[in-house]
Protein backbone atom coordinates (compact mmCIF):
# COMPACT_ATOMS: atom_id res chain seq x y z
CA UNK A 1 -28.67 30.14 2.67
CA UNK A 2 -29.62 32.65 5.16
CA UNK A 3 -25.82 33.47 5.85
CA UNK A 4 -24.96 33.79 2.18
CA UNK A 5 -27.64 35.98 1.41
CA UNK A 6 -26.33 38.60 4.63
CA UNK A 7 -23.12 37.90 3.00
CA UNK A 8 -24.00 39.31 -0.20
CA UNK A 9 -25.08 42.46 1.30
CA UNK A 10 -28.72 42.55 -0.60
CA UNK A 11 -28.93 46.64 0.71
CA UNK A 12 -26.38 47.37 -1.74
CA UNK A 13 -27.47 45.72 -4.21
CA UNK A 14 -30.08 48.43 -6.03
CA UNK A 15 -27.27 50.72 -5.98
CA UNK A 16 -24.91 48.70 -8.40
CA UNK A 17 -27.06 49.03 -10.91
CA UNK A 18 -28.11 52.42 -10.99
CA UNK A 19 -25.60 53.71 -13.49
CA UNK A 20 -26.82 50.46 -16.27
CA UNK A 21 -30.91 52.02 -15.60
CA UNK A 22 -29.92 55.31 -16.47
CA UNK A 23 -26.77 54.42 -19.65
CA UNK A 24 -29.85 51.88 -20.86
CA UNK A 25 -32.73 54.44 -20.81
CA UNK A 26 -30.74 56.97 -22.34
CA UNK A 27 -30.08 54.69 -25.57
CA UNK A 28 -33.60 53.76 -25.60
CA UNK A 29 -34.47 57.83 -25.38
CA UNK A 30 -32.39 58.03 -28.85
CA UNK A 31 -34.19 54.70 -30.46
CA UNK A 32 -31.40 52.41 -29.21
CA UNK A 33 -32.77 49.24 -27.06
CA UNK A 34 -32.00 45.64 -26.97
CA UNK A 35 -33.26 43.22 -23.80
CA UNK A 36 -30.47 41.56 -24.04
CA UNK A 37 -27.49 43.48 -23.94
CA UNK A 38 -30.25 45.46 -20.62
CA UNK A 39 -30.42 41.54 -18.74
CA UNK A 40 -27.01 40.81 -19.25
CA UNK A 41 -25.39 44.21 -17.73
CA UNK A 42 -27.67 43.70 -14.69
CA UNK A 43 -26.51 40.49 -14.12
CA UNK A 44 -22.64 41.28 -14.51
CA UNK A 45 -23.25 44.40 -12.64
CA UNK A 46 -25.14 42.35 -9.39
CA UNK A 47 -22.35 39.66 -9.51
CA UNK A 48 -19.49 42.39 -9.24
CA UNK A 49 -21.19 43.82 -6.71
CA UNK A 50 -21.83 40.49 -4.68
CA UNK A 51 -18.07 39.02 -5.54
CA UNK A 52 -17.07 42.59 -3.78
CA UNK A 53 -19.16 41.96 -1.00
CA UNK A 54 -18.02 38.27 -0.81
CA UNK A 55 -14.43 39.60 -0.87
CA UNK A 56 -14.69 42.42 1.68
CA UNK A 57 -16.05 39.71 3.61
CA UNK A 58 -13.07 37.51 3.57
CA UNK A 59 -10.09 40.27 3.20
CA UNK A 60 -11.35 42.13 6.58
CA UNK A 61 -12.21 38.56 8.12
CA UNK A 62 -8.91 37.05 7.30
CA UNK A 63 -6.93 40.63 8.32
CA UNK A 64 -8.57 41.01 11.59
CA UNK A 65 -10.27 44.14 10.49
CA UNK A 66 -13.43 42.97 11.58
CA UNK A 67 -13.34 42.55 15.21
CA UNK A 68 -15.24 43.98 17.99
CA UNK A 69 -14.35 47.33 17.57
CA UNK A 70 -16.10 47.76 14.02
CA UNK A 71 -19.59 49.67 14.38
CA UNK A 72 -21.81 47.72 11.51
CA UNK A 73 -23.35 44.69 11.91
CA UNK A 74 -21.24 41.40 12.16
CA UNK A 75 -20.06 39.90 8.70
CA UNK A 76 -20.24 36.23 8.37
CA UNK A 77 -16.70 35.34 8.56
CA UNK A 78 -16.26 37.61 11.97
CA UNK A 79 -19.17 35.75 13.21
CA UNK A 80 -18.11 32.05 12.24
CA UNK A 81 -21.14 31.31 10.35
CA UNK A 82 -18.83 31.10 7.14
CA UNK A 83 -15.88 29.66 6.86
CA UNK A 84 -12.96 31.72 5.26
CA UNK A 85 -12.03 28.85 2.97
CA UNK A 86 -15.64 28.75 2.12
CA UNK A 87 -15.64 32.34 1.51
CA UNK A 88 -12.96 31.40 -0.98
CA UNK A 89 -14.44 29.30 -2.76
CA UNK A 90 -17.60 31.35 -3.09
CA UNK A 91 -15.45 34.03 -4.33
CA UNK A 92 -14.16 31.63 -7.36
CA UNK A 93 -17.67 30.98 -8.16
CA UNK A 94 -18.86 34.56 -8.02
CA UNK A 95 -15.88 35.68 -10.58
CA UNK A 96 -16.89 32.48 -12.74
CA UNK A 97 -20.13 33.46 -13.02
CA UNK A 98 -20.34 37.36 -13.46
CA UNK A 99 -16.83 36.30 -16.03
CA UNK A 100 -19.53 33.83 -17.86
CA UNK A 101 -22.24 37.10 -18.09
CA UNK A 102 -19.86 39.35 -18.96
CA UNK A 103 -19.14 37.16 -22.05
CA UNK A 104 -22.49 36.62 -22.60
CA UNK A 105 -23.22 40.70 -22.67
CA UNK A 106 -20.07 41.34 -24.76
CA UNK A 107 -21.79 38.79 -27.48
CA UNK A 108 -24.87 40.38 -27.52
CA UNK A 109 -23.94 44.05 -28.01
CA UNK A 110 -21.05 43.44 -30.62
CA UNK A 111 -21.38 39.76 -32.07
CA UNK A 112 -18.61 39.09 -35.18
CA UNK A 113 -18.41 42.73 -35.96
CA UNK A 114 -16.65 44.05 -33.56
CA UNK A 115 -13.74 42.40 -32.18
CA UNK A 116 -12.03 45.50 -31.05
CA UNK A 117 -14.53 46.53 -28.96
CA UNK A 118 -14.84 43.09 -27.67
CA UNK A 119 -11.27 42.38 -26.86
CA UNK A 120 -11.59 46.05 -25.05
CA UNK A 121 -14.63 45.00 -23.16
CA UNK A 122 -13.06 41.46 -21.99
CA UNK A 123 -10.55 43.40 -20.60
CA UNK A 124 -12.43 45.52 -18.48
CA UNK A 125 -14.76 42.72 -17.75
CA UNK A 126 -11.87 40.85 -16.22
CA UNK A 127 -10.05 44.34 -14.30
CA UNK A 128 -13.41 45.03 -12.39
CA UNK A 129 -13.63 41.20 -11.44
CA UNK A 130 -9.82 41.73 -9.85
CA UNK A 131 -10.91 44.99 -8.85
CA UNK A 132 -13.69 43.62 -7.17
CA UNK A 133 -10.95 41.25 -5.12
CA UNK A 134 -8.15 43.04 -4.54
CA UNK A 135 -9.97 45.74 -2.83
CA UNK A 136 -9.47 44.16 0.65
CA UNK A 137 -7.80 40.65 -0.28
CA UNK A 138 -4.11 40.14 -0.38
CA UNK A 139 -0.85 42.35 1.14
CA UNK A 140 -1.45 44.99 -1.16
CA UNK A 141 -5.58 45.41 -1.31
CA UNK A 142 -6.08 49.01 -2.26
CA UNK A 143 -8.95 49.52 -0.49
CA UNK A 144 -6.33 49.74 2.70
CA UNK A 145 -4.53 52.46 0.79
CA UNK A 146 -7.07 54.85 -0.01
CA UNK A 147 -8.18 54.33 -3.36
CA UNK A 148 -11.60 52.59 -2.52
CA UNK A 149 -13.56 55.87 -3.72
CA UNK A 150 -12.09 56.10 -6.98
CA UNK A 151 -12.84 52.45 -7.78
CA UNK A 152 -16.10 52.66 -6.90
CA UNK A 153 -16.49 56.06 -9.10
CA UNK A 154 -15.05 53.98 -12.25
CA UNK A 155 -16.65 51.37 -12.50
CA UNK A 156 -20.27 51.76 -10.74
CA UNK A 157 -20.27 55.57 -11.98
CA UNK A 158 -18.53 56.17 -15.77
CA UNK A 159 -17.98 52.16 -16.85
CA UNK A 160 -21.28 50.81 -15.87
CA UNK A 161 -23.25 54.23 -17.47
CA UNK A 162 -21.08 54.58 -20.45
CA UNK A 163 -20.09 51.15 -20.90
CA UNK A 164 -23.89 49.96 -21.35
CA UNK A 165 -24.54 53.26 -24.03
CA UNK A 166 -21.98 52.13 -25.74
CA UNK A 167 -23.13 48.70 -26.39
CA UNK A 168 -25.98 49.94 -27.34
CA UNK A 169 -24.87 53.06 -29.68
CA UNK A 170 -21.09 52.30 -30.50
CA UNK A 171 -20.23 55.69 -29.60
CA UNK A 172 -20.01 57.72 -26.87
CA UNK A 173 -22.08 60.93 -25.89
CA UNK A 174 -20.13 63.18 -23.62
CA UNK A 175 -23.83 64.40 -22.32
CA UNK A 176 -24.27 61.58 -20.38
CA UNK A 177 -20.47 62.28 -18.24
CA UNK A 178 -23.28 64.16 -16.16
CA UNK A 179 -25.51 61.55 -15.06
CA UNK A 180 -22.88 59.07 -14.78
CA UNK A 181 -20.14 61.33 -12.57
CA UNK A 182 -23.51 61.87 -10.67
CA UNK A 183 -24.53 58.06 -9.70
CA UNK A 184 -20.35 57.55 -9.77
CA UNK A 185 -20.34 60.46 -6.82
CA UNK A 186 -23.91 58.41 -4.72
CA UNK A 187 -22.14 55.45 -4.94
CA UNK A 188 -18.80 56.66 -3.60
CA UNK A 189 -20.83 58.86 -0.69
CA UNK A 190 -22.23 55.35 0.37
CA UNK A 191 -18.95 53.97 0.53
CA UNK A 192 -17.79 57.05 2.20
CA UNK A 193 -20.71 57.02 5.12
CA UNK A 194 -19.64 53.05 5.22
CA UNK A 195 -15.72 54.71 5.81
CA UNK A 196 -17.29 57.09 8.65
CA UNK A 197 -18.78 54.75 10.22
CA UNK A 198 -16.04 52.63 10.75
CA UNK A 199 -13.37 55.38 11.21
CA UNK A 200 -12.16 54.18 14.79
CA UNK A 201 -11.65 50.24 14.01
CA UNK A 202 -10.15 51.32 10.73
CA UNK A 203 -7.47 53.38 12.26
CA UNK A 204 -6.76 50.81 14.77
CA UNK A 205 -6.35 47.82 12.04
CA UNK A 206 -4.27 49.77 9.64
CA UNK A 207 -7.32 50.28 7.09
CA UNK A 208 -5.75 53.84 5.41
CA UNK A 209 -9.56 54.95 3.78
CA UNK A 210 -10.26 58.16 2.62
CA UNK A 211 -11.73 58.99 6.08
CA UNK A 212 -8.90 57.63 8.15
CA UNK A 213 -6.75 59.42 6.06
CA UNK A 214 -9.01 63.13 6.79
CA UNK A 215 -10.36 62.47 9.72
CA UNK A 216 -14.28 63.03 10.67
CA UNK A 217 -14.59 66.43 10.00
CA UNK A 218 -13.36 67.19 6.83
CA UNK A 219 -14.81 63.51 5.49
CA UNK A 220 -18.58 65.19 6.17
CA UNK A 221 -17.57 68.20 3.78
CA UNK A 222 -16.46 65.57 1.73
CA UNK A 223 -19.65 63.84 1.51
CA UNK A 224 -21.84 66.86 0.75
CA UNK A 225 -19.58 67.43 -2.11
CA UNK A 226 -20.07 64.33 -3.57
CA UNK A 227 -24.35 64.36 -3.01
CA UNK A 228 -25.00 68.25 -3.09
CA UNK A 229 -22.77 68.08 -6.47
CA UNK A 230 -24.92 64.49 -7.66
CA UNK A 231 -27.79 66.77 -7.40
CA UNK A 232 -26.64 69.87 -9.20
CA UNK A 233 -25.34 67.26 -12.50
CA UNK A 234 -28.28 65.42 -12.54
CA UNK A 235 -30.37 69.44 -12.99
CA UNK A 236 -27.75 70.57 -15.34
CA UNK A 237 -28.45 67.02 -17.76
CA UNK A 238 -32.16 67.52 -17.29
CA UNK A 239 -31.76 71.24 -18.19
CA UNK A 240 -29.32 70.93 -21.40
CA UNK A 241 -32.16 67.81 -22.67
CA UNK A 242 -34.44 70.45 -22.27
CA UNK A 243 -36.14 68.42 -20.08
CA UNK A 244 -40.11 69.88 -20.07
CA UNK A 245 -41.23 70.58 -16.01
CA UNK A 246 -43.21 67.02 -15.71
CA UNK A 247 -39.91 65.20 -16.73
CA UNK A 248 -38.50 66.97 -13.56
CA UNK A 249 -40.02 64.72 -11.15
CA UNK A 250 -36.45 62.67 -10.47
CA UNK A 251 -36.13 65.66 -7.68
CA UNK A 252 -38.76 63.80 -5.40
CA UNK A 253 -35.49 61.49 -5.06
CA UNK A 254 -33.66 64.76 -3.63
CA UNK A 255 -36.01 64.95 -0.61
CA UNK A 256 -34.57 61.73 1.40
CA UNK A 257 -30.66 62.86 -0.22
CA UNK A 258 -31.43 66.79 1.72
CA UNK A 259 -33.19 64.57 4.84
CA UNK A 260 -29.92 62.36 5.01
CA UNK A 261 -27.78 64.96 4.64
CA UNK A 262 -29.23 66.81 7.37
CA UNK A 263 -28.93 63.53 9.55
CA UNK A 264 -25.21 63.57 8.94
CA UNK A 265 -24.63 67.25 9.19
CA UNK A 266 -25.44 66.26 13.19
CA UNK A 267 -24.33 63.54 13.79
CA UNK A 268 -21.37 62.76 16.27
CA UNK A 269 -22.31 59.14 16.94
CA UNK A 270 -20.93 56.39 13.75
CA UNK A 271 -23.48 53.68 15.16
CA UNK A 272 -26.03 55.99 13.68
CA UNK A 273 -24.88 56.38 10.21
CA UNK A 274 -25.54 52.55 9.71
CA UNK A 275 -29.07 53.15 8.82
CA UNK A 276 -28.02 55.86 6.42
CA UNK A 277 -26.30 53.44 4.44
CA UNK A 278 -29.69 52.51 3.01
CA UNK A 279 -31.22 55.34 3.06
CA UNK A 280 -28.74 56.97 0.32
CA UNK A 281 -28.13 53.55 -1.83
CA UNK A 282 -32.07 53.42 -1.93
CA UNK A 283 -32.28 56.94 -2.82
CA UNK A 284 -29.96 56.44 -5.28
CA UNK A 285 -31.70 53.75 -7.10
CA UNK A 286 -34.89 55.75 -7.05
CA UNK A 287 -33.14 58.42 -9.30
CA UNK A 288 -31.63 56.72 -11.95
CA UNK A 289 -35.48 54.90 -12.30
CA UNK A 290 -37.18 58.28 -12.09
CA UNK A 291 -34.70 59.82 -14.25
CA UNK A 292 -34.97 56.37 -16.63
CA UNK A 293 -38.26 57.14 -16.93
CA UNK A 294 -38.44 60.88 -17.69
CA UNK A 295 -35.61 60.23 -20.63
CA UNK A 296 -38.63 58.15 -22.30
CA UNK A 297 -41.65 59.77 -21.33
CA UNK A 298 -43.36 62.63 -20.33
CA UNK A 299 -45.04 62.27 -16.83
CA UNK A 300 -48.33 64.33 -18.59
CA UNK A 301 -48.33 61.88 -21.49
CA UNK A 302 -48.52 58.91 -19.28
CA UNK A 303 -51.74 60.17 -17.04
CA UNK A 304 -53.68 61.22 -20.44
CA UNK A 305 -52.97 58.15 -21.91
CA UNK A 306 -54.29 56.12 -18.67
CA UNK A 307 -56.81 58.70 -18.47
């Protein structure tokens, strides 16, 4: 169990469902809110994130890509503790399951009347479950080619914050592109410091990221794009919701994003932008539930009413 669990990457977990907090929150700021349709997002969210996990696992196990060269801690197939057929099979299960709560969320925000949206949502259910595979698995795993980043900013950025208003509202509103390009942006940058960190064994096993393809350099002016312009979306929302000044305190989250940045801005050693891994997924999460919580309520309204 203790292998599975380091398999599943728990760290990374808080920051897959960042962009459901925030979409969920913002439909209950307009009157919108159901439990259900809130549990059920989680739990596809957390298994897409996990089957990804489980699949990196195996495609960079199976490929070689994982050898001593890599900078990060060991995965499980690299270190033997899991089998690659088990791996397999996990992965089967995984896409089973989060395929079995994606039904399950489908049903509650749309029921008999609407099908369309249904049909639309199956289908996305099922792309991010092959999405969540193919990323390192197979000859042609994208994730080898580049296009990593703009998976992650789909569906753990715009699907999982729009998708959830929209089961909630049947409709979009184009205010919330903001927040959800922002946590779209986080989650690529910890993908990208991932990418940075293993640059060299990349390069070596034929892994074509973002950073391999850039180099160093120009992928750290590529990450303070995507935080430094997180931060700036996230102030422009707040600002055109007229946002009063105690429902601006989702910028304590900005102190650890400026602290990390700094940290990266000097560093020239990748075994020391493992920790920062964390550090920006956790951050991350802490925004979307500060922000959460200043769509609903006003910071002043909560201490007088404890008070």
């Amino acid at each position: 169990m203790k292998h599975w669990i380091e398999a599943a990457r728990v760290r990374t977990l808080p920051l897959s469902v960042s962009g459901i907090i925030v979409g969920s929150f913002y439909a209950m700021s307009q009157g919108m809110f159901n439990w259900n349709i809130v549990a059920f997002a989680l739990l596809t969210t957390l298994g897409l994130q996990i089957l990804s996990n489980f699949a990196n696992d195996y495609g960079d196990g199976v490929k070689g890509t994982d050898n001593d060269d890599r900078v990060g801690p060991k995965r499980a197939i690299q270190s033997g503790v899991i089998s690659p057929a088990s791996m397999k099979k996990a992965m089967v299960l995984t896409s089973l399951i989060t395929l079995l709560f994606a039904v399950l969320l489908i049903y509650f925000a749309f029921k008999e009347s609407y099908l369309l949206y249904s049909f639309i949502f199956l289908i996305l259910g099922v792309l991010a479950i092959a999405s969540a595979i193919r990323y390192t698995v197979g000859t042609g795993a994208y994730g080898y080619r580049g296009y990593g980043d703009l998976f992650v900013f789909i569906f753990f950025g715009l699907v999982s914050t729009f998708g959830v208003y929209f089961m909630f509202s049947k409709s979009i509103d184009w205010l919330l592109l903001l927040p959800a390009t922002a946590i779209g942006f986080l989650s690529v940058g910890v993908l990208n410091l991932n990418n940075m960190r293993d640059e060299e064994s990349d390069k070596k096993s034929g892994k074509n990221t973002i950073v391999v393809k850039m180099g160093g350099k120009w992928a750290k002016g590529y990450h303070f794009f995507l935080v430094v312009s997180a931060m700036l979306l996230v102030l422009i929302f707040a600002f055109l919701n007229d946002f009063h000044i105690d429902q601006y305190i989702f910028v304590v989250a900005y102190f650890p994003m400026i602290s990390h940045l700094m940290t990266v801005a000097k560093n020239n050693n990748p075994k020391l932008l493992d920790p920062e891994l964390k550090k920006l997924a956790i951050s991350t999460f802490l925004l979307s539930v500060l922000l959460a919580l200043c769509l609903i309520y006003f910071i002043s309204d909560i201490v007088v009413n404890y008070v």
